[in-house]
PDB file of N, CA and C in Angstrom:
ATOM      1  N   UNK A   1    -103.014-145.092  39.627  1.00  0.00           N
ATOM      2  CA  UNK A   1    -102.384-146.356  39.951  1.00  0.00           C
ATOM      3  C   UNK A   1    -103.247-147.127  40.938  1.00  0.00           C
ATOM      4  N   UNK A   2    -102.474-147.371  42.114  1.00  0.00           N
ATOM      5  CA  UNK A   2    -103.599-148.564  43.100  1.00  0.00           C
ATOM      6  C   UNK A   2    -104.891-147.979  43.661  1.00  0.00           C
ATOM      7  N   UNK A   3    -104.547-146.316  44.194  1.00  0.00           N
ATOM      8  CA  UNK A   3    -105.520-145.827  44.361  1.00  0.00           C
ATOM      9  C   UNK A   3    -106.650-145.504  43.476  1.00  0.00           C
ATOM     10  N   UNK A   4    -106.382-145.586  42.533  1.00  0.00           N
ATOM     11  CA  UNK A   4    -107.003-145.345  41.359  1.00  0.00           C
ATOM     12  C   UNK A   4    -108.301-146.681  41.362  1.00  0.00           C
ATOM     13  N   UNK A   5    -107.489-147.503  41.115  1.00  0.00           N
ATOM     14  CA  UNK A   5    -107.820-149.187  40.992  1.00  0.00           C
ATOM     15  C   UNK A   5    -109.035-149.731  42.370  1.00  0.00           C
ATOM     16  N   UNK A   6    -108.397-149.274  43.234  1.00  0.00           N
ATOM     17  CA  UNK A   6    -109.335-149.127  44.322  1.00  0.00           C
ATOM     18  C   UNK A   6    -110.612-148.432  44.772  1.00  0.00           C
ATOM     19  N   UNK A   7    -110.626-146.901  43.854  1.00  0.00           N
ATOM     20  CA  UNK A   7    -111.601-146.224  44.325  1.00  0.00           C
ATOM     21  C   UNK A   7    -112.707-146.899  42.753  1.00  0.00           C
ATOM     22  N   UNK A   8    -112.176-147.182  41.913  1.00  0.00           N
ATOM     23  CA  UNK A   8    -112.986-147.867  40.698  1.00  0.00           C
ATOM     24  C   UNK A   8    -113.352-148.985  41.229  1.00  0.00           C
ATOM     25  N   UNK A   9    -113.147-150.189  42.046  1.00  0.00           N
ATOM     26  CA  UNK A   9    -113.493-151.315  42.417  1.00  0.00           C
ATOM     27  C   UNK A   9    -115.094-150.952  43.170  1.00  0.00           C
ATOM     28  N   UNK A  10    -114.447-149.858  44.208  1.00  0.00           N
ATOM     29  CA  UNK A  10    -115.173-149.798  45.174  1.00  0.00           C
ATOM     30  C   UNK A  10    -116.962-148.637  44.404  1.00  0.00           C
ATOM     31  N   UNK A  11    -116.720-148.484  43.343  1.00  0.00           N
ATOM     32  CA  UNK A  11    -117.748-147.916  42.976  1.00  0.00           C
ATOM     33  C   UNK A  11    -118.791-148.600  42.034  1.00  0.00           C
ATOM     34  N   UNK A  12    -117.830-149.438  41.435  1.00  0.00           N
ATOM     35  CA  UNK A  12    -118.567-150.625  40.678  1.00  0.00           C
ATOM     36  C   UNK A  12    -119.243-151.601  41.735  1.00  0.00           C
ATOM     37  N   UNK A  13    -118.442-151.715  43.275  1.00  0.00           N
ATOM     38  CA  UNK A  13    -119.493-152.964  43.837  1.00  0.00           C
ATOM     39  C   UNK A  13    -120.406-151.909  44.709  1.00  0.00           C
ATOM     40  N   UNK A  14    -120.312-150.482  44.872  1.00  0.00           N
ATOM     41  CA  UNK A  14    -121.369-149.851  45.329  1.00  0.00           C
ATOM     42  C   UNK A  14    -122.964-150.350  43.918  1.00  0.00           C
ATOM     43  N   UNK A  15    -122.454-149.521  42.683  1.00  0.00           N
ATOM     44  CA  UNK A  15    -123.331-149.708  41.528  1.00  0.00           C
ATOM     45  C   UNK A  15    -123.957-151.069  41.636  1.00  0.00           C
ATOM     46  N   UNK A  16    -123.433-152.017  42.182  1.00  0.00           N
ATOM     47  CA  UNK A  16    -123.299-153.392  41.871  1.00  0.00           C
ATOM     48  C   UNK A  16    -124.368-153.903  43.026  1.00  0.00           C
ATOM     49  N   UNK A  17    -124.163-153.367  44.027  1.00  0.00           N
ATOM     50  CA  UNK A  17    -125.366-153.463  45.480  1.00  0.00           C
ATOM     51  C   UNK A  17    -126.294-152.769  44.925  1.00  0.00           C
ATOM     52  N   UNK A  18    -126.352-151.809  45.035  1.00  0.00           N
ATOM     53  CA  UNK A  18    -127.741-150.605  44.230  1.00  0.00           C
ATOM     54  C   UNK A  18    -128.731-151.577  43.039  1.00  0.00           C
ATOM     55  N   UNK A  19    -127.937-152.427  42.221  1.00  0.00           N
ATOM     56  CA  UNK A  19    -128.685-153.021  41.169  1.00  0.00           C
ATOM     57  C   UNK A  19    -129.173-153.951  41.876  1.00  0.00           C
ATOM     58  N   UNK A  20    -128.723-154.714  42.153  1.00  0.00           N
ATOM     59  CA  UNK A  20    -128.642-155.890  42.975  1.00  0.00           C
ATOM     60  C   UNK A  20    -130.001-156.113  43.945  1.00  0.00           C
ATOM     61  N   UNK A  21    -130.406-154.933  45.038  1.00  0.00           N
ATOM     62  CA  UNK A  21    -130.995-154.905  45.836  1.00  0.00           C
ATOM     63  C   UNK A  21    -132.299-154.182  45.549  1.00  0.00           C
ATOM     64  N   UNK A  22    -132.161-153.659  44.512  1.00  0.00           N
ATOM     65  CA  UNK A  22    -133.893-152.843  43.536  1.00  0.00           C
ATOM     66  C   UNK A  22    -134.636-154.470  43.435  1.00  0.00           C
ATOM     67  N   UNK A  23    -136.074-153.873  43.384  1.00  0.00           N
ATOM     68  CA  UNK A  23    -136.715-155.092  42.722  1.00  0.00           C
ATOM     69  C   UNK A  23    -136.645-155.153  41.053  1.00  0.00           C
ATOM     70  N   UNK A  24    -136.957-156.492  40.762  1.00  0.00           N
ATOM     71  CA  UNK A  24    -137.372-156.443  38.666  1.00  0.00           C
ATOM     72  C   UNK A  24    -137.418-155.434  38.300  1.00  0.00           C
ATOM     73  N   UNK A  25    -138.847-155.176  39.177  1.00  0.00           N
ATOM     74  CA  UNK A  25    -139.588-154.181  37.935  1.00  0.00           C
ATOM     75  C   UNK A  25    -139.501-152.748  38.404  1.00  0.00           C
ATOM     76  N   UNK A  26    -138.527-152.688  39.074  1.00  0.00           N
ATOM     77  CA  UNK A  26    -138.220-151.018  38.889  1.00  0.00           C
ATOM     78  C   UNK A  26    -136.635-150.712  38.290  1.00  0.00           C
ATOM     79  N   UNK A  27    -136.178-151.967  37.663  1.00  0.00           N
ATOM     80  CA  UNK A  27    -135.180-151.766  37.262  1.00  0.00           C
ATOM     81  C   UNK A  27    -135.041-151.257  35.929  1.00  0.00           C
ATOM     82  N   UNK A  28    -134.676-149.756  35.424  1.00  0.00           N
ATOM     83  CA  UNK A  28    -134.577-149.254  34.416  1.00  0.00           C
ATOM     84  C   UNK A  28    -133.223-149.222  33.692  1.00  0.00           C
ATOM     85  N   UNK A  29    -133.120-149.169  32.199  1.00  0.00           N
ATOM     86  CA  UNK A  29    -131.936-148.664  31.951  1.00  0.00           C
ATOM     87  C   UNK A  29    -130.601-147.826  32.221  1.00  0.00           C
ATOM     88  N   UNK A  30    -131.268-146.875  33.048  1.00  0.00           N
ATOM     89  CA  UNK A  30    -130.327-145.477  33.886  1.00  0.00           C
ATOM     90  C   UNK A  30    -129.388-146.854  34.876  1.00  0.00           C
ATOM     91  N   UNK A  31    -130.227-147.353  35.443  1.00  0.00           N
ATOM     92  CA  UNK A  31    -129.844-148.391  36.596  1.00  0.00           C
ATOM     93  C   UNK A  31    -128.650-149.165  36.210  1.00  0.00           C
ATOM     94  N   UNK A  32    -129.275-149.723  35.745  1.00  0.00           N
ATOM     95  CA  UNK A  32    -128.116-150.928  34.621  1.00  0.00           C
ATOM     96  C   UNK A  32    -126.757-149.913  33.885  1.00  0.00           C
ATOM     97  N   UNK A  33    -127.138-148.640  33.317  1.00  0.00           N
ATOM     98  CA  UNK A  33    -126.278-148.316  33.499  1.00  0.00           C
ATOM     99  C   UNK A  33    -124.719-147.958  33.777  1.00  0.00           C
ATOM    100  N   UNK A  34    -125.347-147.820  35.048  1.00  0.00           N
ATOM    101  CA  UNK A  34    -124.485-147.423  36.100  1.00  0.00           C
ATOM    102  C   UNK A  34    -123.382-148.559  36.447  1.00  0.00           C
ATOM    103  N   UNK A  35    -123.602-149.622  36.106  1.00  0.00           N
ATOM    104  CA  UNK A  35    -122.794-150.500  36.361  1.00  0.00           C
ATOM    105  C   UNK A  35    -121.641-150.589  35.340  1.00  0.00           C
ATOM    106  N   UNK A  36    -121.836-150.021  34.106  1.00  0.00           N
ATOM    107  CA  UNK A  36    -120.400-149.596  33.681  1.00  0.00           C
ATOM    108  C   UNK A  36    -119.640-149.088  33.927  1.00  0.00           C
ATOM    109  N   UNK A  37    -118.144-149.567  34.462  1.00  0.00           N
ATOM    110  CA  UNK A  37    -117.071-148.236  34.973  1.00  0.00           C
ATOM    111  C   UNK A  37    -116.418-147.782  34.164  1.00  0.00           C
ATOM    112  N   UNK A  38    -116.162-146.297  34.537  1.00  0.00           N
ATOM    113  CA  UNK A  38    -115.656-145.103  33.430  1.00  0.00           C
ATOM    114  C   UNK A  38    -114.431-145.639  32.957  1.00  0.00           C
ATOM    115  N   UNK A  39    -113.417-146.453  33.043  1.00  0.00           N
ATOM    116  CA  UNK A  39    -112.389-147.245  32.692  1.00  0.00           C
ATOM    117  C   UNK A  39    -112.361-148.748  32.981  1.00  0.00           C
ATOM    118  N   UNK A  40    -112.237-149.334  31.971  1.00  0.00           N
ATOM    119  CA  UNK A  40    -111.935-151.156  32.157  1.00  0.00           C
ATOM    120  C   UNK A  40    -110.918-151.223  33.284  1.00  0.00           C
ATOM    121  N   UNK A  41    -111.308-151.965  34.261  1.00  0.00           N
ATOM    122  CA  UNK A  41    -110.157-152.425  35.036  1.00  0.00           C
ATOM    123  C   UNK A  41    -108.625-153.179  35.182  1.00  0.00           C
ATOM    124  N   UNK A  42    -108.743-153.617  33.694  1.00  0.00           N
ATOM    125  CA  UNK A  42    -107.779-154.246  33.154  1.00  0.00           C
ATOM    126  C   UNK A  42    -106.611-153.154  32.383  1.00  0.00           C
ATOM    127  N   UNK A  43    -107.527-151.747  32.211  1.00  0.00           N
ATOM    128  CA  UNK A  43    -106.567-151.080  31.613  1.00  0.00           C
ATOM    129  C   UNK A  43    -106.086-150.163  33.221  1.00  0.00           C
ATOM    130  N   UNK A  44    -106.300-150.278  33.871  1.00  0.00           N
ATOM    131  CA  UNK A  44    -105.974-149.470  35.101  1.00  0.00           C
ATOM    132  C   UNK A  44    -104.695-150.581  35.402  1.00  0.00           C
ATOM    133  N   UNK A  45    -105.032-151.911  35.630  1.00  0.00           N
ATOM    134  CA  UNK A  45    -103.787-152.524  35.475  1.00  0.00           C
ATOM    135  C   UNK A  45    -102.717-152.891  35.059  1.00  0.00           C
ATOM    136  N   UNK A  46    -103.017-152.995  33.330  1.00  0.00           N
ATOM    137  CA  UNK A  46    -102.334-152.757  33.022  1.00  0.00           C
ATOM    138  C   UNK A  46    -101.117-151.501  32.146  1.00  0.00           C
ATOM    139  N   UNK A  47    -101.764-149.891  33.152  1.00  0.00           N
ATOM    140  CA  UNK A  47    -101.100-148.967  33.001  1.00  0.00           C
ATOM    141  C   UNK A  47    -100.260-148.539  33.716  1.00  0.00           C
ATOM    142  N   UNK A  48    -100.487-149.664  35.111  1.00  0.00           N
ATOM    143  CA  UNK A  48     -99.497-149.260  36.063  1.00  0.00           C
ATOM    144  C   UNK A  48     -98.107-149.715  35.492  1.00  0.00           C
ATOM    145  N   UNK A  49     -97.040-148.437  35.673  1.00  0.00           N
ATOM    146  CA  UNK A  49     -95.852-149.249  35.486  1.00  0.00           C
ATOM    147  C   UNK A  49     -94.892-149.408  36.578  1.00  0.00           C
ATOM    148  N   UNK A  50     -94.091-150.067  36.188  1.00  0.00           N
ATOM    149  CA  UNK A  50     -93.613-151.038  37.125  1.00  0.00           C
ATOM    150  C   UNK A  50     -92.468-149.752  38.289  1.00  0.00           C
ATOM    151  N   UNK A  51     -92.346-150.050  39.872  1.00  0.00           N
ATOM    152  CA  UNK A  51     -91.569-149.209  40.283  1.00  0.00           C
ATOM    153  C   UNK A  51     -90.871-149.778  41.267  1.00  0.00           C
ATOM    154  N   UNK A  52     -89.278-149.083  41.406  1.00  0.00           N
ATOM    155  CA  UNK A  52     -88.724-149.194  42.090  1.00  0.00           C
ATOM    156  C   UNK A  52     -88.387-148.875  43.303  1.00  0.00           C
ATOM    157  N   UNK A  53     -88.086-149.183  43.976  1.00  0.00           N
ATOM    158  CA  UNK A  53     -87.625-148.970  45.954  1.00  0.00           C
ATOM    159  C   UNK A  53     -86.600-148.675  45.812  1.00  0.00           C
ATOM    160  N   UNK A  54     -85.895-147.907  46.787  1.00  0.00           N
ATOM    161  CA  UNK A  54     -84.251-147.826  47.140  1.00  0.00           C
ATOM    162  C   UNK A  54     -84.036-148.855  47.809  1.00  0.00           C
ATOM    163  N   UNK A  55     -85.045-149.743  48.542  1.00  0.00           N
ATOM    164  CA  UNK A  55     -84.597-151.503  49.092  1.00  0.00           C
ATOM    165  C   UNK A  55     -84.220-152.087  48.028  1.00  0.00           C
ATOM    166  N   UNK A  56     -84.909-152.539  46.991  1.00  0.00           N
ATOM    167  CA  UNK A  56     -84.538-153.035  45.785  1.00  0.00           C
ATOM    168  C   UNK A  56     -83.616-152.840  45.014  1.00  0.00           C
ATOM    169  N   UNK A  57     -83.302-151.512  44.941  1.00  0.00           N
ATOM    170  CA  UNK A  57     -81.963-150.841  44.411  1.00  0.00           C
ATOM    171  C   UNK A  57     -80.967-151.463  44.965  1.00  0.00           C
ATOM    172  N   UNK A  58     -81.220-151.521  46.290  1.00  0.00           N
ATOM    173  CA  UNK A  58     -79.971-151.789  47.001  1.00  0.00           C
ATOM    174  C   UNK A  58     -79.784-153.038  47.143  1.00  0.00           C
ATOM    175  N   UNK A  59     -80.981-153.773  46.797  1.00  0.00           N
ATOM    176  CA  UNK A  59     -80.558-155.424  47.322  1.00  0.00           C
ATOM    177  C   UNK A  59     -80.302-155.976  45.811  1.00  0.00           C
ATOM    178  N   UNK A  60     -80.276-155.073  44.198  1.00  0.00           N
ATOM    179  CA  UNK A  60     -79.451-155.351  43.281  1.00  0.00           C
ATOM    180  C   UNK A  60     -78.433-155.369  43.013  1.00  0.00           C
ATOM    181  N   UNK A  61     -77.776-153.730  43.792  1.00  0.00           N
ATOM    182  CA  UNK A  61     -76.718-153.411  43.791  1.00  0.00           C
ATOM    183  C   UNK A  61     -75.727-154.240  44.398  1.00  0.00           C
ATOM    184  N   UNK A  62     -76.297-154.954  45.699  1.00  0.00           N
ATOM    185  CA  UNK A  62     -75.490-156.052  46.424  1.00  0.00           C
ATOM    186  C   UNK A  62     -75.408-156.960  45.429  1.00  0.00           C
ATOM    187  N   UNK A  63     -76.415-157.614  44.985  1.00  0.00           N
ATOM    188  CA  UNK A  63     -76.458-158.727  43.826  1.00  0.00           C
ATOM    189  C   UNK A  63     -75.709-158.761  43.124  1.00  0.00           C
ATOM    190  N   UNK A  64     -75.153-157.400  42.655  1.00  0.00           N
ATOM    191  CA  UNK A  64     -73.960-157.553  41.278  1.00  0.00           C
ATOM    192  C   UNK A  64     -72.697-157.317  41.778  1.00  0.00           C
ATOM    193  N   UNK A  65     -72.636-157.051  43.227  1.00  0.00           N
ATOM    194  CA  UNK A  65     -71.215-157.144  43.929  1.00  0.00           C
ATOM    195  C   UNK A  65     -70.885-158.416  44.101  1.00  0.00           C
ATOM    196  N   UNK A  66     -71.702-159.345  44.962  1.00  0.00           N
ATOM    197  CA  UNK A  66     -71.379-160.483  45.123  1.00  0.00           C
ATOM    198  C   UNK A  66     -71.173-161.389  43.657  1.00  0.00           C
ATOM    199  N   UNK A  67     -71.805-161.051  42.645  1.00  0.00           N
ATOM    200  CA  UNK A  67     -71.268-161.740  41.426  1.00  0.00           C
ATOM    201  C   UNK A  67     -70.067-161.567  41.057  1.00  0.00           C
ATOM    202  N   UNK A  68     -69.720-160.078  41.132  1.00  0.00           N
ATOM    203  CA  UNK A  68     -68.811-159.839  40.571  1.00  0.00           C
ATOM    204  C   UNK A  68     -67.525-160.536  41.601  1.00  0.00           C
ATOM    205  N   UNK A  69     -67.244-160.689  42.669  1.00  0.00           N
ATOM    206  CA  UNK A  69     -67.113-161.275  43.579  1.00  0.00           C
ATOM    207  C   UNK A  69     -66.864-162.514  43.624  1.00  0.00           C
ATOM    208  N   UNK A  70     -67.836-163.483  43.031  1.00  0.00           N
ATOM    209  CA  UNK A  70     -67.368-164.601  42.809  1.00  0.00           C
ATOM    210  C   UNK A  70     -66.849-164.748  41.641  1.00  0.00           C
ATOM    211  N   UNK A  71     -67.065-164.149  40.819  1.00  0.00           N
ATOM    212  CA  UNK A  71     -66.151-164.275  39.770  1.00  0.00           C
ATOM    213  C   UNK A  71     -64.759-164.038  39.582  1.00  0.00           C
ATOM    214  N   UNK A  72     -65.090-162.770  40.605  1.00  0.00           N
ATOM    215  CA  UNK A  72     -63.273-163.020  40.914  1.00  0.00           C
ATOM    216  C   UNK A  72     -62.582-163.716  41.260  1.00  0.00           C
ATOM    217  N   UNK A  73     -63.357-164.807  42.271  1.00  0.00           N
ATOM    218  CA  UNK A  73     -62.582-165.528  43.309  1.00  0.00           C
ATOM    219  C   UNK A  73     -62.291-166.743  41.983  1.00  0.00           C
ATOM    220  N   UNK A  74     -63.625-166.847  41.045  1.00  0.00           N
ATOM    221  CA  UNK A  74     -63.360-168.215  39.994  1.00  0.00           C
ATOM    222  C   UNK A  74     -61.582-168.320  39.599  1.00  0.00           C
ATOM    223  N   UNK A  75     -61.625-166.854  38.486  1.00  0.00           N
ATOM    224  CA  UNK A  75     -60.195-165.904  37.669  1.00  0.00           C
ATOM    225  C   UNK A  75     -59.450-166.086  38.803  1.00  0.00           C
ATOM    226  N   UNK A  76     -59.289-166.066  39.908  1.00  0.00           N
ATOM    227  CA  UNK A  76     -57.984-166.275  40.654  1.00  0.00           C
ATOM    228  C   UNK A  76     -57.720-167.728  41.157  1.00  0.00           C
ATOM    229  N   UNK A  77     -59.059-168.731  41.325  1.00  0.00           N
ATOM    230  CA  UNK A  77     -58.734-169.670  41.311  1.00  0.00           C
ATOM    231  C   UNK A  77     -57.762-170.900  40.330  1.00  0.00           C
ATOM    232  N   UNK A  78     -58.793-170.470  38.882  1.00  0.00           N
ATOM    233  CA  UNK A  78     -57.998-171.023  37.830  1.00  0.00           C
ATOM    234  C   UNK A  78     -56.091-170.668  37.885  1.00  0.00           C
ATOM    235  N   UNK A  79     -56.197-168.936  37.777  1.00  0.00           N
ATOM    236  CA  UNK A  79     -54.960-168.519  37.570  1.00  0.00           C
ATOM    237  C   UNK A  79     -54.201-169.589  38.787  1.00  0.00           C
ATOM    238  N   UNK A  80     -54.492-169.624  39.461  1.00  0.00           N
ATOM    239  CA  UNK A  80     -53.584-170.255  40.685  1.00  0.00           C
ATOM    240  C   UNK A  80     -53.250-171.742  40.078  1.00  0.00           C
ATOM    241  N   UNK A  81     -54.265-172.303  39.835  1.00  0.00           N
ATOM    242  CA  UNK A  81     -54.004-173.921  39.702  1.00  0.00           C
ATOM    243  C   UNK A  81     -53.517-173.788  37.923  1.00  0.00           C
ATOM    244  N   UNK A  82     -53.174-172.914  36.792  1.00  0.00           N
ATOM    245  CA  UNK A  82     -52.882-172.708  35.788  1.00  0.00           C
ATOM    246  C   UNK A  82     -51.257-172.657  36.740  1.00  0.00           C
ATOM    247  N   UNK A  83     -50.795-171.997  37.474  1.00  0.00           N
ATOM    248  CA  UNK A  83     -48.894-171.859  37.971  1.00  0.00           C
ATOM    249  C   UNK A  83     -49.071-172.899  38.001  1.00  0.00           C
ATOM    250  N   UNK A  84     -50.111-173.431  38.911  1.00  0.00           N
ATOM    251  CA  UNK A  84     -49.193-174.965  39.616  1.00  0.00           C
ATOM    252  C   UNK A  84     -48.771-176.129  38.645  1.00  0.00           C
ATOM    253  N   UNK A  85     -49.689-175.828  37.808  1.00  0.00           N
ATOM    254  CA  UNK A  85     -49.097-176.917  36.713  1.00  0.00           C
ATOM    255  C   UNK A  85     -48.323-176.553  36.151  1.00  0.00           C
ATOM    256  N   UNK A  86     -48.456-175.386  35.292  1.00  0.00           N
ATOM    257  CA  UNK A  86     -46.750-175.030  34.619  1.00  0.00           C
ATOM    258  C   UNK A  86     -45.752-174.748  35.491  1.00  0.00           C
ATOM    259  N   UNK A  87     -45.673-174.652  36.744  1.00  0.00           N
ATOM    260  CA  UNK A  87     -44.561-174.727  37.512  1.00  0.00           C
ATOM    261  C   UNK A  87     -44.134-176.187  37.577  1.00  0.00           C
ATOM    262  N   UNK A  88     -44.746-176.750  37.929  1.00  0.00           N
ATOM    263  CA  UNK A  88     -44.934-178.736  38.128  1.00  0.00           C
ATOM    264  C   UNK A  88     -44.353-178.892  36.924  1.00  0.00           C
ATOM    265  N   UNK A  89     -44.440-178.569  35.468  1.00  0.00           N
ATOM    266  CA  UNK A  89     -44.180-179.050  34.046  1.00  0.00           C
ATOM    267  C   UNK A  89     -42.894-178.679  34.145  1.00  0.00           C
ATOM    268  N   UNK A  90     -42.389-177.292  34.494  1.00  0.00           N
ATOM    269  CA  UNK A  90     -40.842-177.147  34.552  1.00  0.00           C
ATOM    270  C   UNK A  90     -40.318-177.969  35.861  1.00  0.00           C
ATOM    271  N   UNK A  91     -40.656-177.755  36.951  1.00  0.00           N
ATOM    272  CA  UNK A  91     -39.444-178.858  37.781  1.00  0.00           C
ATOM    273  C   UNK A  91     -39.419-180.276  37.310  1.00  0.00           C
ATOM    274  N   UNK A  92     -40.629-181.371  36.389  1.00  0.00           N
ATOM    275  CA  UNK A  92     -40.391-181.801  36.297  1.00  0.00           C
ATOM    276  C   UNK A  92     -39.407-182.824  35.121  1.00  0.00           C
ATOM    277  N   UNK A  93     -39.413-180.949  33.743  1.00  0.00           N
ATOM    278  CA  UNK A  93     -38.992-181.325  33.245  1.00  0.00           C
ATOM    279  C   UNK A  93     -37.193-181.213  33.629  1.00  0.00           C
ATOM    280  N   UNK A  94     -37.279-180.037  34.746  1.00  0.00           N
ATOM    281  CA  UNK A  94     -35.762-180.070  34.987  1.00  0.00           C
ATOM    282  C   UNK A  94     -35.302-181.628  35.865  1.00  0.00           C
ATOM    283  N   UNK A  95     -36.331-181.954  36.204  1.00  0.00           N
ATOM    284  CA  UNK A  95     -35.850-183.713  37.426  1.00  0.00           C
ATOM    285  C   UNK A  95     -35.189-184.508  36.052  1.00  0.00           C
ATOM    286  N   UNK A  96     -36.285-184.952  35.180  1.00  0.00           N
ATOM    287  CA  UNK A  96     -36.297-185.719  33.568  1.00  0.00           C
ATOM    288  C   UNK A  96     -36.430-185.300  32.752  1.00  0.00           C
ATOM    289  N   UNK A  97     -35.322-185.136  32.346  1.00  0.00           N
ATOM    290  CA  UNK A  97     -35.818-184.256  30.543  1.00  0.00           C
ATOM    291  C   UNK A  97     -36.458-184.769  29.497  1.00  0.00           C
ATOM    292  N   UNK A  98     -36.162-186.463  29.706  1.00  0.00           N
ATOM    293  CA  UNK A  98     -36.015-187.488  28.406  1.00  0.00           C
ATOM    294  C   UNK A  98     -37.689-187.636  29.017  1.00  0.00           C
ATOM    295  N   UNK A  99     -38.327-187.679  29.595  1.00  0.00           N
ATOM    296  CA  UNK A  99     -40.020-187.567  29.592  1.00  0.00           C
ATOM    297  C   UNK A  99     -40.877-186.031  29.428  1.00  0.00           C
ATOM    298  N   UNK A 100     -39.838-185.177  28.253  1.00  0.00           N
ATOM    299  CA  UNK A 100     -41.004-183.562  27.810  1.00  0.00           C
ATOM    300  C   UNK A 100     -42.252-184.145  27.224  1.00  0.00           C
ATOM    301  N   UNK A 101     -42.161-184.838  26.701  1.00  0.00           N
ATOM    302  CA  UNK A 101     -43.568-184.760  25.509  1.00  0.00           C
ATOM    303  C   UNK A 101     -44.473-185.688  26.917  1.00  0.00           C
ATOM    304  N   UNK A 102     -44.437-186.272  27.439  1.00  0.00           N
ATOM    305  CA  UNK A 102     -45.138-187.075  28.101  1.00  0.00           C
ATOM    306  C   UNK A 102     -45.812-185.923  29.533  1.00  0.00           C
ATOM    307  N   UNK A 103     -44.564-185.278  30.201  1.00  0.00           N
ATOM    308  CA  UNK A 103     -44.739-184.043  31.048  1.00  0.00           C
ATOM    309  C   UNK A 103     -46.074-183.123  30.141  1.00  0.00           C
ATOM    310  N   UNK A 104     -45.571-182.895  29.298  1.00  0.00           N
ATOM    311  CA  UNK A 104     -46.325-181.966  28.355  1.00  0.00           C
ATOM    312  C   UNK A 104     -47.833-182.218  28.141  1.00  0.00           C
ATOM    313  N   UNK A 105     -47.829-183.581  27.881  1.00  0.00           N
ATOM    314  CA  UNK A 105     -49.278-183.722  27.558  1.00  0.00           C
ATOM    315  C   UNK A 105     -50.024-183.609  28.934  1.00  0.00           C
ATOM    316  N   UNK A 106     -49.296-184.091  30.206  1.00  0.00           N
ATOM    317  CA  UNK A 106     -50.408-183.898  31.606  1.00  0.00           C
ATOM    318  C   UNK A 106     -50.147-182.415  31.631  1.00  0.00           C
ATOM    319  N   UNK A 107     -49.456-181.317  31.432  1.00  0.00           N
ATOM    320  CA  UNK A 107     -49.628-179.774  31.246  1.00  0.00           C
ATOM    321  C   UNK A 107     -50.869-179.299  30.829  1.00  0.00           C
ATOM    322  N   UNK A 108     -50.824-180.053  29.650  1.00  0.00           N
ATOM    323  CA  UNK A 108     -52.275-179.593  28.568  1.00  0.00           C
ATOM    324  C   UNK A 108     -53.552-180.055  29.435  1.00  0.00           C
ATOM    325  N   UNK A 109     -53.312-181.158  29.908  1.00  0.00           N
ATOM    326  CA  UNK A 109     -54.449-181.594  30.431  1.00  0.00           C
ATOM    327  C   UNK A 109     -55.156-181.175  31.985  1.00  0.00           C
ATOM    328  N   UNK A 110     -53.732-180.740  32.816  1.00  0.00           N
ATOM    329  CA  UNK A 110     -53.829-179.685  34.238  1.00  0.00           C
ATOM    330  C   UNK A 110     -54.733-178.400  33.775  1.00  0.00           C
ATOM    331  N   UNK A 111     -54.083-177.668  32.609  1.00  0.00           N
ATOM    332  CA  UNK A 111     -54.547-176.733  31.892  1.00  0.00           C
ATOM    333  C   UNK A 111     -55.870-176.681  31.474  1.00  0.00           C
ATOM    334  N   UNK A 112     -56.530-177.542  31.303  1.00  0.00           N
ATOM    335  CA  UNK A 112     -57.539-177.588  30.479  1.00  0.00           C
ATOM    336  C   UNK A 112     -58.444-178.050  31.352  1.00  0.00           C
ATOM    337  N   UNK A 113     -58.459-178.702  32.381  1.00  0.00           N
ATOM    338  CA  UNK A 113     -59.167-178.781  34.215  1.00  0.00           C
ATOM    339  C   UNK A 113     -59.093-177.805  34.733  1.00  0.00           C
ATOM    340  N   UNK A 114     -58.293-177.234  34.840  1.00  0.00           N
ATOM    341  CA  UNK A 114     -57.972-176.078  35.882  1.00  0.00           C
ATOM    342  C   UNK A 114     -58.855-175.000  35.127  1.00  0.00           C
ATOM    343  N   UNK A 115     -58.795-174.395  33.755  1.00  0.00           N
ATOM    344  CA  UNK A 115     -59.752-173.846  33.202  1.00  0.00           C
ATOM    345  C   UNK A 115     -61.261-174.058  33.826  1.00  0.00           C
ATOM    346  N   UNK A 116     -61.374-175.499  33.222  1.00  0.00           N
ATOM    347  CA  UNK A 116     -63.186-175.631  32.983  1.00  0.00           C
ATOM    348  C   UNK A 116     -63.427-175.658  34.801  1.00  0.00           C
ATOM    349  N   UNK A 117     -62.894-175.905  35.583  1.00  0.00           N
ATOM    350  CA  UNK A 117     -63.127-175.372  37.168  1.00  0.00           C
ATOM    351  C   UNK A 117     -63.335-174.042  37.706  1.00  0.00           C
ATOM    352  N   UNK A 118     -62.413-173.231  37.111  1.00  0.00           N
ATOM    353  CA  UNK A 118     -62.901-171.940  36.911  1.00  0.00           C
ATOM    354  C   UNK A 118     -63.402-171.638  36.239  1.00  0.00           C
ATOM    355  N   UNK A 119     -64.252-172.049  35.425  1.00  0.00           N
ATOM    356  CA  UNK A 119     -65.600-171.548  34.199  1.00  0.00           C
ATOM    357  C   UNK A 119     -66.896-171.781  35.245  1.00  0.00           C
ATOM    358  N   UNK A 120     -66.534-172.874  35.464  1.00  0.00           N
ATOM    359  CA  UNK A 120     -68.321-173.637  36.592  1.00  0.00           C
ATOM    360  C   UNK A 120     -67.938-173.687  37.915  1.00  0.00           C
TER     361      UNK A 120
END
């Protein structure tokens, strides 16, 4: 993994000074070489796989409390403002009876706010 990645870096820019600092003409094939590393660096990277912390664990585990959390609070919000209107629809149909269908339709429509408030 990193150590890995590191001790390969550090041998390629050793190889890499060594070439570097020869003159022309004593530079042979053996030389040149050497500047190939025994693994592509790209596959050292991309073999690392990915790892977890118990910080991370834990700062997910919080993550899906507090969701869950607000979601609760959404479901109890709606439920709450879902009574108030059908409570509101019966007292007011017990005040006026001769206005149900009219009561009724602001029901549907309390209902159907009070929902999409607790959705978002």
């Amino acid at each position: 993994s990193t150590p890995s990645l590191v001790r390969s870096a550090s041998q390629l820019s050793r190889s890499m000074s060594a070439v570097v600092l020869k003159r022309p003409e004593t530079l042979t094939d053996e030389s040149l070489s050497s500047l190939v590393a025994p693994r592509p660096l790209t596959s050292l990277i991309s073999s690392r796989s990915f790892q977890t912390s118990a910080i991370s664990r834990d700062i997910d585990t919080a993550a899906k409390f507090i969701g869950a959390g607000a979601a609760t609070v959404g479901v109890a919000g709606s439920g709450a403002g879902i009574g108030t209107v059908f409570g509101s629809l019966i007292i007011g149909y017990a005040r006026n009876p001769s206005l149900k269908q009219q009561l009724f339709s602001y029901a549907i429509l309390g209902f159907a706010l009070s929902e999409a408030m607790g959705l978002f």
